[in-house]
Protein backbone atom coordinates (compact mmCIF):
# COMPACT_ATOMS: atom_id res chain seq x y z
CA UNK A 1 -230.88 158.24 -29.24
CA UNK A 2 -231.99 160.49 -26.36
CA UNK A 3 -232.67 163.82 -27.55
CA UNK A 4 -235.23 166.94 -27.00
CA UNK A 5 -238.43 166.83 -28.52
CA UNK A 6 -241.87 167.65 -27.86
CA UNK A 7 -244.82 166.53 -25.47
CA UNK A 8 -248.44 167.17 -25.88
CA UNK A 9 -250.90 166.88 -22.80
CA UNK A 10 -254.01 165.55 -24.47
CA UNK A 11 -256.17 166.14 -21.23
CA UNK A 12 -255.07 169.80 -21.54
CA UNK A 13 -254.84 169.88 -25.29
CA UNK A 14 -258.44 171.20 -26.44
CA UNK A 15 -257.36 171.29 -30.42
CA UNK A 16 -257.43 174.88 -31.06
CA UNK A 17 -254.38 174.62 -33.60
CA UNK A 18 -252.36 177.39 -32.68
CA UNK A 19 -249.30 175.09 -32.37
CA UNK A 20 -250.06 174.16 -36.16
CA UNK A 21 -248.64 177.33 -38.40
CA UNK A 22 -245.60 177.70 -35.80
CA UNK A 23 -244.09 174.25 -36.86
CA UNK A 24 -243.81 174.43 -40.17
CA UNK A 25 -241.39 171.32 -39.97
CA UNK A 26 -245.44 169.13 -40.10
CA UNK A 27 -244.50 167.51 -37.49
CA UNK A 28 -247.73 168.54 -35.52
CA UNK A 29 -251.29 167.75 -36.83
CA UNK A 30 -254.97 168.23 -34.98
CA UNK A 31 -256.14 164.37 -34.88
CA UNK A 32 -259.43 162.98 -33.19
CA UNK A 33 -260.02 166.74 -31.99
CA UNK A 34 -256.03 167.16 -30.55
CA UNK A 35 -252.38 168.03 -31.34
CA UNK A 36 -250.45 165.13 -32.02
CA UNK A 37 -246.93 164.66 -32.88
CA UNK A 38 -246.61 162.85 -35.50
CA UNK A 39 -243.46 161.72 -36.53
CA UNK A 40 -240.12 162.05 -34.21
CA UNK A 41 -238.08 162.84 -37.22
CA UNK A 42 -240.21 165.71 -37.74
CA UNK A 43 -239.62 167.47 -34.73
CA UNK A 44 -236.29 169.40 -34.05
CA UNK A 45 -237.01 169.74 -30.42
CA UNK A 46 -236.70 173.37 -30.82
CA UNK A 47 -240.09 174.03 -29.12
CA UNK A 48 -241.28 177.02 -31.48
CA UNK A 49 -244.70 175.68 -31.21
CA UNK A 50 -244.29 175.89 -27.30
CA UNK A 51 -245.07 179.56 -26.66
CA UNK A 52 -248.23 179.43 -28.98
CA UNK A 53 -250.37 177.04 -26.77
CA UNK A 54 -252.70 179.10 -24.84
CA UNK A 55 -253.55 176.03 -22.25
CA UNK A 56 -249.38 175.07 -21.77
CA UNK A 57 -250.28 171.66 -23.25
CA UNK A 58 -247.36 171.88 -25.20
CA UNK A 59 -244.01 171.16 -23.39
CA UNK A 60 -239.95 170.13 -24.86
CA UNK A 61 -238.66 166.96 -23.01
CA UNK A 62 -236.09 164.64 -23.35
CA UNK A 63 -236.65 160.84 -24.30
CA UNK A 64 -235.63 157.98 -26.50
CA UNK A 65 -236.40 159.17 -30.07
CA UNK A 66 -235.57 158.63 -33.81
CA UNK A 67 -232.80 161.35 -35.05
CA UNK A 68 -234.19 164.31 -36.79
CA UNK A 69 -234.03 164.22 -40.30
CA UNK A 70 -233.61 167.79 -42.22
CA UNK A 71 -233.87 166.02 -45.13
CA UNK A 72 -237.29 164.04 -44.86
CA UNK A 73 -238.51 167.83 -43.06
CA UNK A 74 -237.71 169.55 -46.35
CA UNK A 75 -239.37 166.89 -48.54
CA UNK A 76 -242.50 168.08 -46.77
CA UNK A 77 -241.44 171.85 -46.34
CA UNK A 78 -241.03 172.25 -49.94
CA UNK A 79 -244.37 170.88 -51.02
CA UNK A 80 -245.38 173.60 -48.69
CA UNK A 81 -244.85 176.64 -50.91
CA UNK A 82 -242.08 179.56 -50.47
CA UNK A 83 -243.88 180.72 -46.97
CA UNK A 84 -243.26 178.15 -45.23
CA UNK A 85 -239.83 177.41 -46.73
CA UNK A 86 -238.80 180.85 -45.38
CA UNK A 87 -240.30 180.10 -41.61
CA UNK A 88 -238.38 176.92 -41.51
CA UNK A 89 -234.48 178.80 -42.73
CA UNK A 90 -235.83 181.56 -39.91
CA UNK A 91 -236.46 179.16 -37.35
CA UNK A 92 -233.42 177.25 -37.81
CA UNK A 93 -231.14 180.52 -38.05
CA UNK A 94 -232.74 182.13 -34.93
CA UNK A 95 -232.12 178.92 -33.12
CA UNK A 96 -228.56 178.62 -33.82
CA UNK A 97 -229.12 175.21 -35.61
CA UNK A 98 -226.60 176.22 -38.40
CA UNK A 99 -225.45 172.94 -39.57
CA UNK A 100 -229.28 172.15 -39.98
CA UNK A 101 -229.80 175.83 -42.01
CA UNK A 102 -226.97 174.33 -44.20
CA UNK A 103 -228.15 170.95 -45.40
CA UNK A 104 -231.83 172.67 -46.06
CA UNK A 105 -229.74 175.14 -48.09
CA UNK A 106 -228.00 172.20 -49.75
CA UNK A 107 -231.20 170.34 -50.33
CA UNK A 108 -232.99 173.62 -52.11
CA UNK A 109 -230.16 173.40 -54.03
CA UNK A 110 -229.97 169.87 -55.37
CA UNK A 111 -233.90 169.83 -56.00
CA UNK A 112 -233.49 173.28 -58.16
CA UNK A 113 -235.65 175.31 -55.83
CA UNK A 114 -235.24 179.17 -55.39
CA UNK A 115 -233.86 179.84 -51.91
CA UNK A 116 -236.02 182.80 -50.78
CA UNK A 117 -233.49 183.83 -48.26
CA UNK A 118 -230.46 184.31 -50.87
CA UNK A 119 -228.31 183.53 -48.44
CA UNK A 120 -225.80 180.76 -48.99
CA UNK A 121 -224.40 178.90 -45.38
CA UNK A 122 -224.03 181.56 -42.59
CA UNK A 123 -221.22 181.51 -40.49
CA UNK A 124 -223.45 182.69 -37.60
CA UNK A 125 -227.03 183.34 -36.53
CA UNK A 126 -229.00 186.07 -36.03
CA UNK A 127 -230.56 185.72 -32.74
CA UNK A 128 -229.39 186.91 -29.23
CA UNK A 129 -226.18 188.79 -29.48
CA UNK A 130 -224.62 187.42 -26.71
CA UNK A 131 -224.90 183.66 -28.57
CA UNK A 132 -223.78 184.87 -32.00
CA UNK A 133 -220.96 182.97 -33.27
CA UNK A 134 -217.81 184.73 -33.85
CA UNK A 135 -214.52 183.84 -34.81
CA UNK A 136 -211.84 186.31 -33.77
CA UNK A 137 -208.56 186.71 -35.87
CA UNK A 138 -205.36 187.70 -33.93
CA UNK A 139 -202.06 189.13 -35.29
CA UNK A 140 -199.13 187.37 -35.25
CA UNK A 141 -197.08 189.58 -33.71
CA UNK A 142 -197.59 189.59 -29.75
CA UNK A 143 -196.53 191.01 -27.04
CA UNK A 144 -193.48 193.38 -28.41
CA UNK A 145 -190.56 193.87 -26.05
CA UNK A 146 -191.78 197.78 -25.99
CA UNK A 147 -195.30 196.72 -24.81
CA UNK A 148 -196.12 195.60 -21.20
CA UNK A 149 -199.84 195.14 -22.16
CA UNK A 150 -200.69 191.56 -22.93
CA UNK A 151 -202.87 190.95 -26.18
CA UNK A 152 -205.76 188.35 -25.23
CA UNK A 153 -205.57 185.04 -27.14
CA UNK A 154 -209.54 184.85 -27.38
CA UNK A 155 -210.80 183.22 -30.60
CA UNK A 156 -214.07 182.74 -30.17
CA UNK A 157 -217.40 183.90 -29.21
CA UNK A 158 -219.66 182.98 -26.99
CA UNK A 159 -217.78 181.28 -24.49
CA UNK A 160 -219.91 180.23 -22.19
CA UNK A 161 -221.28 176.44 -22.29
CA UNK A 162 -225.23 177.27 -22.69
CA UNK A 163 -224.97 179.27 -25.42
CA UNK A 164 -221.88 177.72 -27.87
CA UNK A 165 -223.64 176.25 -30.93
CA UNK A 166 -222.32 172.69 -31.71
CA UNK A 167 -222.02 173.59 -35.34
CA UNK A 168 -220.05 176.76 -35.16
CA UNK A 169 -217.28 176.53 -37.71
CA UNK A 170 -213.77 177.17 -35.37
CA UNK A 171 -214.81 173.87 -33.83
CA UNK A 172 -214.01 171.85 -36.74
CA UNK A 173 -209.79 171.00 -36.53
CA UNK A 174 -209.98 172.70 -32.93
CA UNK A 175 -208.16 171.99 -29.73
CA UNK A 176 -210.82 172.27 -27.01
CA UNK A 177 -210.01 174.28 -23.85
CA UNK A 178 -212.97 173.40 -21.17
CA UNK A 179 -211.98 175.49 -18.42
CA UNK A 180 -213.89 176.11 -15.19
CA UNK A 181 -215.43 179.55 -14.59
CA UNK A 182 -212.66 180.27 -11.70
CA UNK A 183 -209.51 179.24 -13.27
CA UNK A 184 -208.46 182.89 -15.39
CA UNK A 185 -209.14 184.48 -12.15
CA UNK A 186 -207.01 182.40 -10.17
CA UNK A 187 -204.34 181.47 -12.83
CA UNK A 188 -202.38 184.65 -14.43
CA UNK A 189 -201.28 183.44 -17.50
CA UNK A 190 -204.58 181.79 -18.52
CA UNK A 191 -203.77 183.22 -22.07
CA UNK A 192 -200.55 182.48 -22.95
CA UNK A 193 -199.92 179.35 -21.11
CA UNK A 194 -203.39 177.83 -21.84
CA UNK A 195 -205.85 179.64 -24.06
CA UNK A 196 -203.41 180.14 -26.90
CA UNK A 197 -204.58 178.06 -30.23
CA UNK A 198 -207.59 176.28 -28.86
CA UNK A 199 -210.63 177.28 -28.95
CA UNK A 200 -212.48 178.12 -25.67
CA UNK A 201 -215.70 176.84 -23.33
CA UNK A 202 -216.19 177.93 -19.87
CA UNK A 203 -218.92 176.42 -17.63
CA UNK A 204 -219.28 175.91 -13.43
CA UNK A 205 -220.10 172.06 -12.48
CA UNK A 206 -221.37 173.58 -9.13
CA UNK A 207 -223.52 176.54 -10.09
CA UNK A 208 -224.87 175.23 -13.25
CA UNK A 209 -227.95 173.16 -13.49
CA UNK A 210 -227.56 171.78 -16.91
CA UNK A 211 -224.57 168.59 -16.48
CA UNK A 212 -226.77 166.15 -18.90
CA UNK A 213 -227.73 169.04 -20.81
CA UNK A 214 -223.89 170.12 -21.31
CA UNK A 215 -222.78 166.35 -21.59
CA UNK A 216 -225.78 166.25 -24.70
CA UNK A 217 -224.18 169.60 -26.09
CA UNK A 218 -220.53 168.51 -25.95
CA UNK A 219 -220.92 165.21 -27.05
CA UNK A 220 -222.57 166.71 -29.88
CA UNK A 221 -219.87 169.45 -30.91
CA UNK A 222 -217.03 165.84 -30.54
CA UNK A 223 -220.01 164.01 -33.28
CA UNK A 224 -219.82 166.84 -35.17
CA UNK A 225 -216.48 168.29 -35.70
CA UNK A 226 -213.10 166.99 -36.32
CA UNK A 227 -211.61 167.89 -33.21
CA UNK A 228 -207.64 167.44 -32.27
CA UNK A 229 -207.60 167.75 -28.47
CA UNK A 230 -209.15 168.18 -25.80
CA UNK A 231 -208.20 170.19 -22.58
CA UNK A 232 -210.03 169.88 -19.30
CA UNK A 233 -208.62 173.16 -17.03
CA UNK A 234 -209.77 173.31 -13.24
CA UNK A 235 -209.82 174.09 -9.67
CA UNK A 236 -208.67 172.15 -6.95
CA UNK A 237 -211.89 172.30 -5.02
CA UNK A 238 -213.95 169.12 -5.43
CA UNK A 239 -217.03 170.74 -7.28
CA UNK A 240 -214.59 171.68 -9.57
CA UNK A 241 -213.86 167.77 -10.71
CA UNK A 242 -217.36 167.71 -12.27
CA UNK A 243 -215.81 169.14 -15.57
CA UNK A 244 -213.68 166.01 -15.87
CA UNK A 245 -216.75 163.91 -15.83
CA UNK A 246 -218.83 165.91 -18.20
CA UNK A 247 -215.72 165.89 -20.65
CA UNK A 248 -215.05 162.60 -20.20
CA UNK A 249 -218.84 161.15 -20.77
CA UNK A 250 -219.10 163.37 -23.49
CA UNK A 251 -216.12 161.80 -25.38
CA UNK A 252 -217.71 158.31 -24.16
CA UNK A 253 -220.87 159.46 -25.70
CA UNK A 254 -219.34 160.47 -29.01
CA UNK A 255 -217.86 157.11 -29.78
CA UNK A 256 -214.57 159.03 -30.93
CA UNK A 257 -211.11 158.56 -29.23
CA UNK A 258 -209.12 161.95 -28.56
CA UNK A 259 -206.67 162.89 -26.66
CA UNK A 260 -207.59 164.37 -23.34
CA UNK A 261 -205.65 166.18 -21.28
CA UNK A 262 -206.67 167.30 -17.07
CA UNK A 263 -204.42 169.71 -15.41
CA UNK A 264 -205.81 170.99 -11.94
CA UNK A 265 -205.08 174.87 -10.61
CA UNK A 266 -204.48 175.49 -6.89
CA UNK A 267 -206.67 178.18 -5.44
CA UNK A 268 -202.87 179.80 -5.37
CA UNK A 269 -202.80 180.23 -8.59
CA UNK A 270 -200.20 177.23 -9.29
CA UNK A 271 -200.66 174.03 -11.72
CA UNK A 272 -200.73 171.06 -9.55
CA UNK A 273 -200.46 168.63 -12.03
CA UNK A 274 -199.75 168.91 -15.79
């Protein structure tokens, strides 16, 4: 599979070892006088160990390589001593990896090991604010005949395509709403004609530098989640068509067949097709 992992520089690398303590996964190790990488399953791509090399001989790419494997990680974490345990559940937490926190919560568990943390599968992490994952509960009653204000169907936090997590919990059972940036601007009933019961992700095809990065990303939240539907909501404007492509790869990429809808919004404000 094609993921993001790490790549060392040996003709910058000058073995120092200060990528060592900051991958506590082992999958770095100083060999013949340099860093090396030595197993792909190892490595969570995560680049932790990035910011510690004082020559930038230490970069994340993306290549062919073997899945990681929590499991095999925490085989070798544990042997490690309670330290290290705890530097691997941080890492993983402050990363927003919280389907990978999970199964090395599960795995402390089945081996009978103390989980220093004491903290059982969290529903979010505890990193950047604007990328912690939130579900938002909304009454049932909306939109009394006494009030003109319209209640806002949002049900989850972040939004935006760079920072959803693929393992945040309202994606599993969800309908998927991936709506261009534009469309609630240009389309006044975005909430109760589209945003209602699904669960939302907003990106711009045209702005955004990232398309195989958010092709990777969704792909991964279809592999990952039982999802019902899927929703593709854009402009007219040609740039805007990118979002059908990065859905529709995505579900290519997933191997899963569900439903996917594409309805197009005039710059009017009007569906053009439904």
């Amino acid at each position: 599979m094609k993921r993001k992992i790490i790549q060392i520089n040996e003709k910058l690398c000058n073995g120092c070892g200060n990528c060592i303590p900051n991958c506590p996964e082992g999958a770095l190790q100083i060999i013949d006088g340099k860093a090396r990488l030595i197993s792909d399953l190892f490595c969570d791509g995560l680049g932790a160990c990035v910011g510690e090399c004082p020559l930038g001989a230490i970069e994340v790419i993306e290549r062919e390589a073997s899945p990681y494997d929590e499991k095999k990680v925490m085989e070798n974490i544990v042997k490690q001593g309670k330290n290290v345990i705890i530097a691997h559940l941080k890492h993983l937490k402050q990363h927003g990896e919280i389907k990978l926190f999970n199964e090395a919560i599960d795995y402390l568990r089945e081996k009978g090991v103390e989980n220093p943390l004491k903290e059982e599968h969290p529903l979010h992490h505890s990193g950047c604010p604007s990328a912690k994952t939130v579900s938002i509960k909304r009454n049932e009653i909306r939109d009394s005949v006494n009030n003109s204000r319209s209640d806002s169907y949002l049900s989850n936090w972040p939004v935006q395509m760079k920072l959803v997590s693929p393992y945040a919990p309202y994606f599993e059972n969800a309908d998927i709403l991936l709506a261009a940036d534009c469309v609630p601007f240009a389309y006044a009933n975005f909430h109760s004609d589209f945003l209602k019961d699904k669960v939302v992700i907003i990106l711009c095809p045209k702005l955004d530098d990232s398309i195989e990065d958010y092709i990777e990303k969704f792909s991964e939240v279809i592999k990952s989640n039982n999802i019902k539907s899927i929703t593709v909501l854009h402009m007219e404007v040609p740039c805007c068509f990118g979002i059908v492509h990065i859905a529709k790869e995505s579900l290519k990429r997933s191997g899963k067949d569900i439903e996917l809808k594409d309805i197009t919004i005039s710059i009017n404000g009007e569906i053009k097709n439904h």
